[in-house]
PDB file of N, CA and C in Angstrom:
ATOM      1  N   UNK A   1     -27.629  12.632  34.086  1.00  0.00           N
ATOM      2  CA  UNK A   1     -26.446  11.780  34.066  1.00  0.00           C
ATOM      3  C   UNK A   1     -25.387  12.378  34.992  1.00  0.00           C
ATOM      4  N   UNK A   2     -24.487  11.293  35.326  1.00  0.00           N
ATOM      5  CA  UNK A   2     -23.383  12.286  36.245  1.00  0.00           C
ATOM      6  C   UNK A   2     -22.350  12.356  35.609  1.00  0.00           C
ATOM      7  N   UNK A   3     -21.549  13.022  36.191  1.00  0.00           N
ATOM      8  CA  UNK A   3     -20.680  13.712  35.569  1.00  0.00           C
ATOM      9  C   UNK A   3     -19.284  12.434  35.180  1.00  0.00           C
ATOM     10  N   UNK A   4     -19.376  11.585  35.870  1.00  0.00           N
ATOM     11  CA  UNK A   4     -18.518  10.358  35.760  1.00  0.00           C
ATOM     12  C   UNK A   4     -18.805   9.561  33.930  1.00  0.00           C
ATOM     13  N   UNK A   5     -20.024   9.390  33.972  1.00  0.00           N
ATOM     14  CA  UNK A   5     -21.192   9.032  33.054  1.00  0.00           C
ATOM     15  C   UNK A   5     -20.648   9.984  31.740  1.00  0.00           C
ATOM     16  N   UNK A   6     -21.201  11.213  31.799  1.00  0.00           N
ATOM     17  CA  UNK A   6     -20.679  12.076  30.558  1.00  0.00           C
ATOM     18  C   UNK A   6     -18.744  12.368  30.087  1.00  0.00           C
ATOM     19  N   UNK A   7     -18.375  11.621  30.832  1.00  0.00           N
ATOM     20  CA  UNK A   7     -16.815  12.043  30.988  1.00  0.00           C
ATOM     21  C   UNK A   7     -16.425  10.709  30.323  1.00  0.00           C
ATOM     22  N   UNK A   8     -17.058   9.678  30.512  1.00  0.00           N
ATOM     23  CA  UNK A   8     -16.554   8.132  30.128  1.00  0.00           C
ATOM     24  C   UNK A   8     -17.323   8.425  28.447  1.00  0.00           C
ATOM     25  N   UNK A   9     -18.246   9.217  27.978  1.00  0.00           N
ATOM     26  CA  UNK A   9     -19.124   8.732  26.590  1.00  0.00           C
ATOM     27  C   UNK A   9     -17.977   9.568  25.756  1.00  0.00           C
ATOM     28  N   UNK A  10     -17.645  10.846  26.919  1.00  0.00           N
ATOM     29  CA  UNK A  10     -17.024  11.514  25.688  1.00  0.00           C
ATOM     30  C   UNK A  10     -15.527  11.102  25.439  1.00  0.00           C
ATOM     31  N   UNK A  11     -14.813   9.952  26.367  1.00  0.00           N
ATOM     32  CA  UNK A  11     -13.861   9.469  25.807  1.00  0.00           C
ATOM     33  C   UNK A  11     -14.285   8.142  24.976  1.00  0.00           C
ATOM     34  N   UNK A  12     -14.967   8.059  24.879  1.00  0.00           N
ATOM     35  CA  UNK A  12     -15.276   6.682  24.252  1.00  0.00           C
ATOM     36  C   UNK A  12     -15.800   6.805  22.944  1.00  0.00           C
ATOM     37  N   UNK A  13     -16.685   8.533  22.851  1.00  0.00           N
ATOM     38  CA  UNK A  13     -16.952   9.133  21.138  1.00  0.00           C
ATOM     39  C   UNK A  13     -15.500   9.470  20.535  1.00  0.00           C
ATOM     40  N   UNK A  14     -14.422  10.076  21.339  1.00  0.00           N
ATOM     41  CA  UNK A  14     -13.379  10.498  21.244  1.00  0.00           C
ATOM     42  C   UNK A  14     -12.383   9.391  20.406  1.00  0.00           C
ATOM     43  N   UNK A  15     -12.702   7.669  21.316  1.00  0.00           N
ATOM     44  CA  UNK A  15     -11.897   6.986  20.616  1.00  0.00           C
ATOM     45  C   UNK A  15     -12.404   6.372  19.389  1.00  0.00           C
ATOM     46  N   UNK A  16     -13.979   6.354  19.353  1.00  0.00           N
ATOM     47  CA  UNK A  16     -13.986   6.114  18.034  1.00  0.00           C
ATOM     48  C   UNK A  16     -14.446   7.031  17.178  1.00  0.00           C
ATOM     49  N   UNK A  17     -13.675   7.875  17.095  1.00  0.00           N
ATOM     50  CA  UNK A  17     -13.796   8.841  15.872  1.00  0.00           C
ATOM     51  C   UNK A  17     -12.596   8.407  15.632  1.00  0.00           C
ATOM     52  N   UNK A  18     -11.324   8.411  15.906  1.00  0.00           N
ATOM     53  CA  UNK A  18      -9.680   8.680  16.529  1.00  0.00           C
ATOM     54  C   UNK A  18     -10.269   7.131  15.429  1.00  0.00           C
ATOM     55  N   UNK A  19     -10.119   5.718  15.848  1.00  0.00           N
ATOM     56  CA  UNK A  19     -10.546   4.877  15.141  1.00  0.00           C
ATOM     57  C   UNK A  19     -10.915   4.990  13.334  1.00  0.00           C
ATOM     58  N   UNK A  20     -12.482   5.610  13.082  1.00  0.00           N
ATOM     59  CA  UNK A  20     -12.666   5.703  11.931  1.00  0.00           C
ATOM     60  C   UNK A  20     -11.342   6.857  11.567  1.00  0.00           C
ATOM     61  N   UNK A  21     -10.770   7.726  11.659  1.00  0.00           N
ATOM     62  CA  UNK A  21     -10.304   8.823  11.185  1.00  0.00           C
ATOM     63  C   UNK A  21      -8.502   7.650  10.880  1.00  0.00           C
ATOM     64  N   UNK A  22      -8.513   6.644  11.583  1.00  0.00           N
ATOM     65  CA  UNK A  22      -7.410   6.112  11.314  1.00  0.00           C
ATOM     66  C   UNK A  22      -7.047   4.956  10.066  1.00  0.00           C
ATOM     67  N   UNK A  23      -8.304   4.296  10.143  1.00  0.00           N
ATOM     68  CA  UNK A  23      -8.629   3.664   8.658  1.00  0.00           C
ATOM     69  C   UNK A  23      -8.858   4.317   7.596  1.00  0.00           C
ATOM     70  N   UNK A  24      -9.375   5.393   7.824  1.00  0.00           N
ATOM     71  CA  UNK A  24      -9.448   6.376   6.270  1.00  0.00           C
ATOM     72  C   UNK A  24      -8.148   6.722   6.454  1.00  0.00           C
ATOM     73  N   UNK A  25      -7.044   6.618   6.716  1.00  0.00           N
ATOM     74  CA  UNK A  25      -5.791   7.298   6.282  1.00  0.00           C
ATOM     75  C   UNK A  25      -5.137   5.899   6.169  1.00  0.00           C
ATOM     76  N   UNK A  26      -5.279   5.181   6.913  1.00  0.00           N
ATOM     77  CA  UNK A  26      -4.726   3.732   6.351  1.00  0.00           C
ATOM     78  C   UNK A  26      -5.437   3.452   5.347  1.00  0.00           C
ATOM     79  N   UNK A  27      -6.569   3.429   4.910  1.00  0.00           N
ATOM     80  CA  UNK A  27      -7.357   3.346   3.493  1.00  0.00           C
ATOM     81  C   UNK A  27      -6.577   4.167   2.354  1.00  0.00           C
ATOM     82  N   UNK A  28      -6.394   5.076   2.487  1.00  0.00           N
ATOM     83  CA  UNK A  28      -6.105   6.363   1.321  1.00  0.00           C
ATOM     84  C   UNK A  28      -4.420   5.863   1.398  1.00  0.00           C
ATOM     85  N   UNK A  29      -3.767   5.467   2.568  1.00  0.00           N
ATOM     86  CA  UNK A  29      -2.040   5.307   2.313  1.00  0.00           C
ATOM     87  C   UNK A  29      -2.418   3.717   1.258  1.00  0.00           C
ATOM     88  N   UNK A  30      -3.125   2.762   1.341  1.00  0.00           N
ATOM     89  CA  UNK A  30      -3.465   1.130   1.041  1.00  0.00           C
ATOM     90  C   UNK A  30      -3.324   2.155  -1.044  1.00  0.00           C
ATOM     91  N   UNK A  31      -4.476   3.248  -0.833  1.00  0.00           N
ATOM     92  CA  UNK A  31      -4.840   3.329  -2.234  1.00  0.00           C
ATOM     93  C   UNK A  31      -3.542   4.025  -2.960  1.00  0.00           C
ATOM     94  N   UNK A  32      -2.834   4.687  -2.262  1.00  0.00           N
ATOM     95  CA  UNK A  32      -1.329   6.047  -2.721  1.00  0.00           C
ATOM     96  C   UNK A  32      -0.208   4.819  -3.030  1.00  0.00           C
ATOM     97  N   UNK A  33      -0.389   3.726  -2.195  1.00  0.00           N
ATOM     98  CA  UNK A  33       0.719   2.520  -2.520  1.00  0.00           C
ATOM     99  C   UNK A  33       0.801   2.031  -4.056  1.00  0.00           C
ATOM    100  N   UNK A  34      -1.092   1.583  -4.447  1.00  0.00           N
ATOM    101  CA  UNK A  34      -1.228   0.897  -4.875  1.00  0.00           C
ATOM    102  C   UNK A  34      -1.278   1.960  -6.422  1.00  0.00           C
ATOM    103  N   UNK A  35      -1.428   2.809  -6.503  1.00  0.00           N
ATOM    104  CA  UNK A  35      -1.279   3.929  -7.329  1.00  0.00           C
ATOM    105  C   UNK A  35       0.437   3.974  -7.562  1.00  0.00           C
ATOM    106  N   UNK A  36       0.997   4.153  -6.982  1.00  0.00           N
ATOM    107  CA  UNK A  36       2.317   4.730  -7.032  1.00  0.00           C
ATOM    108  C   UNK A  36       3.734   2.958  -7.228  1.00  0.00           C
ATOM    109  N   UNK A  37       2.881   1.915  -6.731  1.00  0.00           N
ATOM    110  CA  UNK A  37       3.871   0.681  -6.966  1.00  0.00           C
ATOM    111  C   UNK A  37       2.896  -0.241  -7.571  1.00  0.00           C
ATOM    112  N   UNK A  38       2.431  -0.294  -8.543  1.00  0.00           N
ATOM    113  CA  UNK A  38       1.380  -1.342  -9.320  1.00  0.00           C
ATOM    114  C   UNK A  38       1.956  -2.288  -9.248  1.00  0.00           C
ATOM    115  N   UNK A  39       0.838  -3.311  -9.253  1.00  0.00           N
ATOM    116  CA  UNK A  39       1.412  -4.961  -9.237  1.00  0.00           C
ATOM    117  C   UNK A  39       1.606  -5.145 -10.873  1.00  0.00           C
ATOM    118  N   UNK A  40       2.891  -6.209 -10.990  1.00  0.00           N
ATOM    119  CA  UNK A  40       3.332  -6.724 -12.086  1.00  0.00           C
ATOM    120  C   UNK A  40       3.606  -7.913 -12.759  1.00  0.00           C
ATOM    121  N   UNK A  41       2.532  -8.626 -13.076  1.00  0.00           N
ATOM    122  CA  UNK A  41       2.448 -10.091 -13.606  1.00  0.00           C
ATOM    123  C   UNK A  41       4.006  -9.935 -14.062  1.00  0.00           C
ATOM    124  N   UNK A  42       4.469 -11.584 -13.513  1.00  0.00           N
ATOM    125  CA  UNK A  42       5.773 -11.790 -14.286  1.00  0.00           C
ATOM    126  C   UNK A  42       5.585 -13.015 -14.835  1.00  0.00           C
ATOM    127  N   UNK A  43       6.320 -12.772 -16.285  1.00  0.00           N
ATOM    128  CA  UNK A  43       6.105 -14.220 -17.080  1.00  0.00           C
ATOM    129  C   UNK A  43       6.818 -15.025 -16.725  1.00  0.00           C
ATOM    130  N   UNK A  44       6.357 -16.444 -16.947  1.00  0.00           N
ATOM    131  CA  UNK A  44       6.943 -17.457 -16.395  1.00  0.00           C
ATOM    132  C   UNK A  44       7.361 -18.186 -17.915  1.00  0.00           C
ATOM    133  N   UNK A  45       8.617 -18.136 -17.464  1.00  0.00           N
ATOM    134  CA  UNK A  45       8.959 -19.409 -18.396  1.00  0.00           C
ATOM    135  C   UNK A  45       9.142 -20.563 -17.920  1.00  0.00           C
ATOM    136  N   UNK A  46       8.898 -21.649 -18.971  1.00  0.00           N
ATOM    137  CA  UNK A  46       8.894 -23.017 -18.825  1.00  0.00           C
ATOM    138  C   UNK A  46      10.270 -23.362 -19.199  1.00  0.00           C
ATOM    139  N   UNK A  47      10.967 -24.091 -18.431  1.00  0.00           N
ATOM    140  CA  UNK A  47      12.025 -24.530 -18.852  1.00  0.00           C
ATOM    141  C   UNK A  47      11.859 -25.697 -19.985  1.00  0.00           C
ATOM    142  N   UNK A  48      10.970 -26.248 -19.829  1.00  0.00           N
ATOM    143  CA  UNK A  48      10.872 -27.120 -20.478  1.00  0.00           C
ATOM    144  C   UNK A  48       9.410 -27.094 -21.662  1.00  0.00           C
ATOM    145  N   UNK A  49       9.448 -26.251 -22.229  1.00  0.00           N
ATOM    146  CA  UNK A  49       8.454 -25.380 -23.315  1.00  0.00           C
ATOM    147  C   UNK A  49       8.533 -26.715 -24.135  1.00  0.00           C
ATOM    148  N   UNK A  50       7.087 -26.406 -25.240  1.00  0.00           N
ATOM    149  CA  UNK A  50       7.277 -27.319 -26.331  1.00  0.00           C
ATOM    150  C   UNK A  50       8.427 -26.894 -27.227  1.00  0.00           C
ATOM    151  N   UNK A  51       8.197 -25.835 -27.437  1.00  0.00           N
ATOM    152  CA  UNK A  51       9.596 -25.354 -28.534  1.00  0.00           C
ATOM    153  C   UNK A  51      10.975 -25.392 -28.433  1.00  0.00           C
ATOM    154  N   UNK A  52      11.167 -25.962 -26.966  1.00  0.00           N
ATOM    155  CA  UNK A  52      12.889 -26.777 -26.826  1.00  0.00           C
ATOM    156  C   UNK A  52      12.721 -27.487 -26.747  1.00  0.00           C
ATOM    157  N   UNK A  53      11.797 -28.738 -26.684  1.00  0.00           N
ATOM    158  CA  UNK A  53      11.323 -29.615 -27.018  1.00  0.00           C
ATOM    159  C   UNK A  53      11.466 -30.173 -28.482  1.00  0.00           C
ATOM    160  N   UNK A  54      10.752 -29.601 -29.574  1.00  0.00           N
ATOM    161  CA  UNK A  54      10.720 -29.608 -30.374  1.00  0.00           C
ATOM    162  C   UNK A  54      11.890 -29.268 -31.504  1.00  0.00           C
ATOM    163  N   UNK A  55      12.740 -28.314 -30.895  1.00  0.00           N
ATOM    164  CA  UNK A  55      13.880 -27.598 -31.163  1.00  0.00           C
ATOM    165  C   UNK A  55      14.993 -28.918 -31.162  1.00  0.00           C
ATOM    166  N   UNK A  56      15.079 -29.439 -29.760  1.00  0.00           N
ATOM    167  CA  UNK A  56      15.986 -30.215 -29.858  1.00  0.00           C
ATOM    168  C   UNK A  56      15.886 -31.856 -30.217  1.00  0.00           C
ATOM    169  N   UNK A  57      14.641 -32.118 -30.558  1.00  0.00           N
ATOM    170  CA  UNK A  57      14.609 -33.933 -31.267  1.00  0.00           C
ATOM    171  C   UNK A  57      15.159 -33.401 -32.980  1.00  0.00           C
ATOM    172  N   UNK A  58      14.503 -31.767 -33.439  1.00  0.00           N
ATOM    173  CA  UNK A  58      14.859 -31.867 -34.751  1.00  0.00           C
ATOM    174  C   UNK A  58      16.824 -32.282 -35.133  1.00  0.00           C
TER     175      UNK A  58
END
């Protein structure tokens, strides 16, 4: 191979390592988020529930 040849593979192994090595830290920051700010169902109220409903014909 020439030397042009081995100079282009090893930037090109270079960028994808650089690649995988960047999703595993965007992976692991995705998992430290989701650890540290949990999602939080919020209840919904009905404004218009049966029980003000019911509340107010009595």
């Amino acid at each position: 191979m020439t030397a042009t040849i081995e100079k282009a593979l090893l930037i090109a192994g270079i960028g994808m390592v650089g690649i995988f090595v960047f999703m595993a830290l965007f992976y692991l920051l995705i998992l430290a988020l989701d650890r540290f700010l949990p999602y939080k169902e919020e209840e919904v109220t009905d404004a218009l529930s049966e029980d003000s409903i019911t509340n107010e014909e009595a």
